[in-house]
Protein backbone atom coordinates (compact mmCIF):
# COMPACT_ATOMS: atom_id res chain seq x y z
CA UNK A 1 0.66 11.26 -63.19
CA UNK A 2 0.20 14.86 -62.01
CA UNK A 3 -1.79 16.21 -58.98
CA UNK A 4 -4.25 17.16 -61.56
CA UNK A 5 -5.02 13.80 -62.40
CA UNK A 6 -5.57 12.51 -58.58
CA UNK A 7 -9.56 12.23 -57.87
CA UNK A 8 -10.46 14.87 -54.88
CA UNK A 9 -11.53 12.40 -52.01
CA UNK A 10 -10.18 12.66 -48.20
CA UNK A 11 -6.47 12.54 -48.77
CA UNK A 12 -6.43 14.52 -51.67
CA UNK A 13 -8.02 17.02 -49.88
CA UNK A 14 -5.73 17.11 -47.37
CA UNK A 15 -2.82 16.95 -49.36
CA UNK A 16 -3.89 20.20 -50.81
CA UNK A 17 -4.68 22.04 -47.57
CA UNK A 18 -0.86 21.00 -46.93
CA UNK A 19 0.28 22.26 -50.10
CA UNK A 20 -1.77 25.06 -50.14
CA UNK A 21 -0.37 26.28 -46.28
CA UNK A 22 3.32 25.44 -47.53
CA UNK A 23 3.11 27.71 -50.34
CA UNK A 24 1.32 30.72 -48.43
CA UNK A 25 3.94 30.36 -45.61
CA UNK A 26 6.94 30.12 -48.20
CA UNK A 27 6.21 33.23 -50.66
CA UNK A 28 9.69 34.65 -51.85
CA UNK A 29 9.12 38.22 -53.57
CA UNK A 30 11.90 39.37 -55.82
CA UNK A 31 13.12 42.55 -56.08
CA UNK A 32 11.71 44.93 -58.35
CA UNK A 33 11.35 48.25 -57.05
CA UNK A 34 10.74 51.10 -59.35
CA UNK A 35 10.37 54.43 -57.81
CA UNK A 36 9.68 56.47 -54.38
CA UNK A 37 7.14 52.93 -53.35
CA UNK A 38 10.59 50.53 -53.32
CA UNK A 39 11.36 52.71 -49.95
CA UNK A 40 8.08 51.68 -48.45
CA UNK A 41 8.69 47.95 -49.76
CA UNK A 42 12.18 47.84 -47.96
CA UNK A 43 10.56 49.32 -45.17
CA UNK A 44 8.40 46.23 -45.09
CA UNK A 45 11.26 44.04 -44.51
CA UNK A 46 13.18 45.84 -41.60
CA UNK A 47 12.64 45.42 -38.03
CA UNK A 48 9.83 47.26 -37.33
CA UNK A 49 7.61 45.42 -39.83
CA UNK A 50 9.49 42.02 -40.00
CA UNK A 51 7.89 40.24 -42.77
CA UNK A 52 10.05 37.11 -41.67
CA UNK A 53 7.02 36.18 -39.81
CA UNK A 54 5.01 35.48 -43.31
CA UNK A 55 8.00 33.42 -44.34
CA UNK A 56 9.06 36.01 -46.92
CA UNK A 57 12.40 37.86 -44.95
CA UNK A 58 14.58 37.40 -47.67
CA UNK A 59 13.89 39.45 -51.01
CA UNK A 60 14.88 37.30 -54.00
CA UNK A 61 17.55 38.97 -56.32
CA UNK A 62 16.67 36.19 -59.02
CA UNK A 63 13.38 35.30 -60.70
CA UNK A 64 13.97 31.77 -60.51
CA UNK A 65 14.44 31.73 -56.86
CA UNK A 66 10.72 33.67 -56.14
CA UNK A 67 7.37 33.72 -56.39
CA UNK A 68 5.71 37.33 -56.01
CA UNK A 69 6.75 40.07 -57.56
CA UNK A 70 5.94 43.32 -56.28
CA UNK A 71 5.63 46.11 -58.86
CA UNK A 72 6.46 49.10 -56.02
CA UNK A 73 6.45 52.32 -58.41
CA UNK A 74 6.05 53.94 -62.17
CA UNK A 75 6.59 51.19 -64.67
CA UNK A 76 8.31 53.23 -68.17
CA UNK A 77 7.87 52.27 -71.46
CA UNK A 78 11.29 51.05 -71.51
CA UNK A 79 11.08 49.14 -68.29
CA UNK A 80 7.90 47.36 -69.60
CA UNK A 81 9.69 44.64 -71.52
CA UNK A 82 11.90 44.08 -68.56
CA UNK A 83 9.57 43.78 -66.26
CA UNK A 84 7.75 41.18 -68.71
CA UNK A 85 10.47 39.22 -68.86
CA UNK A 86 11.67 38.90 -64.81
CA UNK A 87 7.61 37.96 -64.63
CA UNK A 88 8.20 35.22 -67.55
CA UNK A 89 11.47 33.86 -65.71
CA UNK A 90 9.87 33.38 -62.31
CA UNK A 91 8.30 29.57 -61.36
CA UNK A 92 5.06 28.84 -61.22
CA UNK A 93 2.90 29.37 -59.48
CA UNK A 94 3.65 32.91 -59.29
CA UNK A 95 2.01 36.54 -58.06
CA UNK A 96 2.14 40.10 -58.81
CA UNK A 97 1.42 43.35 -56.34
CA UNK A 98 0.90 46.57 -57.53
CA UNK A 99 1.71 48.74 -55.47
CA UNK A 100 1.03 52.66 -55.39
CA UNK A 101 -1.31 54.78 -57.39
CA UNK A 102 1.49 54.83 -60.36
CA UNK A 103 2.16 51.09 -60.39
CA UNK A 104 -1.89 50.44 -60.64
CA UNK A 105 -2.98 53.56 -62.95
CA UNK A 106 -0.05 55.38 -63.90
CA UNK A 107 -0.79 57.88 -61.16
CA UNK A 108 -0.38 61.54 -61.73
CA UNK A 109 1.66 61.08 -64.86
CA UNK A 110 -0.58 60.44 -67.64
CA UNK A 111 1.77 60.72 -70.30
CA UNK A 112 3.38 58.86 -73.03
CA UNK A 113 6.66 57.58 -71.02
CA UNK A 114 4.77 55.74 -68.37
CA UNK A 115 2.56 52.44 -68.87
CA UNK A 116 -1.06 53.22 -67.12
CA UNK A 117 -1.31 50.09 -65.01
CA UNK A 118 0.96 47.38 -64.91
CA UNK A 119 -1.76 44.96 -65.67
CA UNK A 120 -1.47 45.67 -69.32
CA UNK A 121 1.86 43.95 -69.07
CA UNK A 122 1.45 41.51 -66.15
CA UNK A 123 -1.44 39.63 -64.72
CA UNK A 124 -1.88 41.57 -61.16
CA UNK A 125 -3.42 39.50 -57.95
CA UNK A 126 -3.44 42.08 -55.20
CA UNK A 127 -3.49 45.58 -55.64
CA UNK A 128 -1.96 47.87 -52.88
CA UNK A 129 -3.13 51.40 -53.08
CA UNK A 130 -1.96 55.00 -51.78
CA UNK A 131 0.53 57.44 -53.01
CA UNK A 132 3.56 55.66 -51.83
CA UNK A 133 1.54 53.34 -50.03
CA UNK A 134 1.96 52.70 -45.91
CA UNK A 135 3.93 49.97 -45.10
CA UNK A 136 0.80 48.62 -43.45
CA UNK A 137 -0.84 48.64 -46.52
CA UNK A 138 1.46 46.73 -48.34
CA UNK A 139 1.43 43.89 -45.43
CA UNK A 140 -2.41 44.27 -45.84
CA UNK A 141 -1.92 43.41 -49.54
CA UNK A 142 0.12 40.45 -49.06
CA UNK A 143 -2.35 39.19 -46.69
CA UNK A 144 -4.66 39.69 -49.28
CA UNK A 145 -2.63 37.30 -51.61
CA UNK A 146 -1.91 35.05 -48.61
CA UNK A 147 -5.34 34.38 -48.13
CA UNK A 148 -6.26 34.07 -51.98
CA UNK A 149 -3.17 31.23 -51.97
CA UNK A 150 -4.96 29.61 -49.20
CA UNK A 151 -8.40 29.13 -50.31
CA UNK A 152 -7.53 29.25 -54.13
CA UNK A 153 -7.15 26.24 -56.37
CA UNK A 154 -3.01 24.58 -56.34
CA UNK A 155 -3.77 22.04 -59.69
CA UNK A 156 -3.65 24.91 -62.30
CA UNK A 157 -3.85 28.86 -62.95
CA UNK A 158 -6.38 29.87 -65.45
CA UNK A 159 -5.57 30.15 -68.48
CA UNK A 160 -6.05 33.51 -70.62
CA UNK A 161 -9.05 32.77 -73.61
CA UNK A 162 -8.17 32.52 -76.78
CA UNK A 163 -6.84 30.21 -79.82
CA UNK A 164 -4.27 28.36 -77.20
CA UNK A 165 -1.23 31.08 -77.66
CA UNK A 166 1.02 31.45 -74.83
CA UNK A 167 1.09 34.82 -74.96
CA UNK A 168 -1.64 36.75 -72.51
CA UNK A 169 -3.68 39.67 -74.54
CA UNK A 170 -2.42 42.38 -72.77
CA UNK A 171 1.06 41.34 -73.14
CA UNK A 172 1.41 41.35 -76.82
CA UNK A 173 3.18 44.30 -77.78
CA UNK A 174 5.71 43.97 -75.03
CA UNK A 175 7.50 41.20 -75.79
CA UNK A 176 10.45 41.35 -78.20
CA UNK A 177 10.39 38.76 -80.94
CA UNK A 178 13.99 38.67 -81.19
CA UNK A 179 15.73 38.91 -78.14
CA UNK A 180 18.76 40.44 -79.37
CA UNK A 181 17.11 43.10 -80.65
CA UNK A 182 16.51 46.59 -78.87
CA UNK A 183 13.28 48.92 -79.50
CA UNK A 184 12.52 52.26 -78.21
CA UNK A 185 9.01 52.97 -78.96
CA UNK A 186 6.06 52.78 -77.76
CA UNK A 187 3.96 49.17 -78.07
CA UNK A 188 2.48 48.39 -80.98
């Protein structure tokens, strides 16, 4: 018998205020710094900002050990799969940031080479703009999430629509169907 199962009533309620303050006190991003925005991100965790406050002052090298990932920077074709697959590996529930103009939009390079928003790959939850974005904006972004953990639903994450795949929409194309195999190319 899962939480989902559990009627809401007074001390269900309460149990998932409690979970719900636990898990926006306890976010562990993981590393994944892409470009000239990673500087800002590191930024983020020195003294000056001190993002040990929020419960997040150690940045995950693993994406089993976190929870939010926080795209900081250009995301290359060749990346893209990569990035896919640290967001498949990580627990759920999990979170993405985009952060900077390139991360969200692909920014000033409108090209081939660079994927134009990373939520064609990943499902994004906060979006932190500027070109690289403040450190105060970033902190204003996790806020952002910290506050959409807190009054959001804990039973489940929605579920993409469709005929019951796995697989989000925007993430087909990305993934490699045999995971020994390399491609260079574009999606298809």
């Amino acid at each position: 018998m899962g939480l989902e199962d559990l009627q809401h009533n007074f001390l269900t309620g309460r149990l998932e205020d409690l979970v719900k303050w636990a898990r926006r006190n306890s976010v562990w991003p993981a590393t994944f710094g892409l470009a000239c925005c990673a500087i800002e991100m590191m930024s983020v965790g020195a003294a000056d900002y001190d993002i040990s406050r929020l419960g997040m002052e150690v940045f995950r090298a693993s994406p089993r050990q976190a929870d939010l990932m926080i795209v900081a920077g250009r995301v290359s074709q060749k990346m893209a799969p990569v990035l896919r697959q640290v967001y498949d590996q990580m627990m759920e529930p999990k979170w993405v940031i985009s952060m900077g103009v390139c991360a969200s939009t692909g920014g000033m390079f409108n090209n081939y080479a660079i994927v134009q928003g990373v939520d064609q790959i990943v499902p994004v939850d906060v979006y932190a703009p500027g070109c690289p974005p403040s450190p105060e904006t970033l902190l204003h972004a996790i806020l952002t999430l910290h506050e959409q953990i807190r009054t959001g639903e804990i039973t489940r994450r929605p579920e993409p629509e469709g005929d019951g795949e796995r697989e989000s929409e925007p993430a087909k194309g990305w993934l490699l169907e045999d995971p020994d195999a390399v491609r260079v190319a574009t999606p298809r």
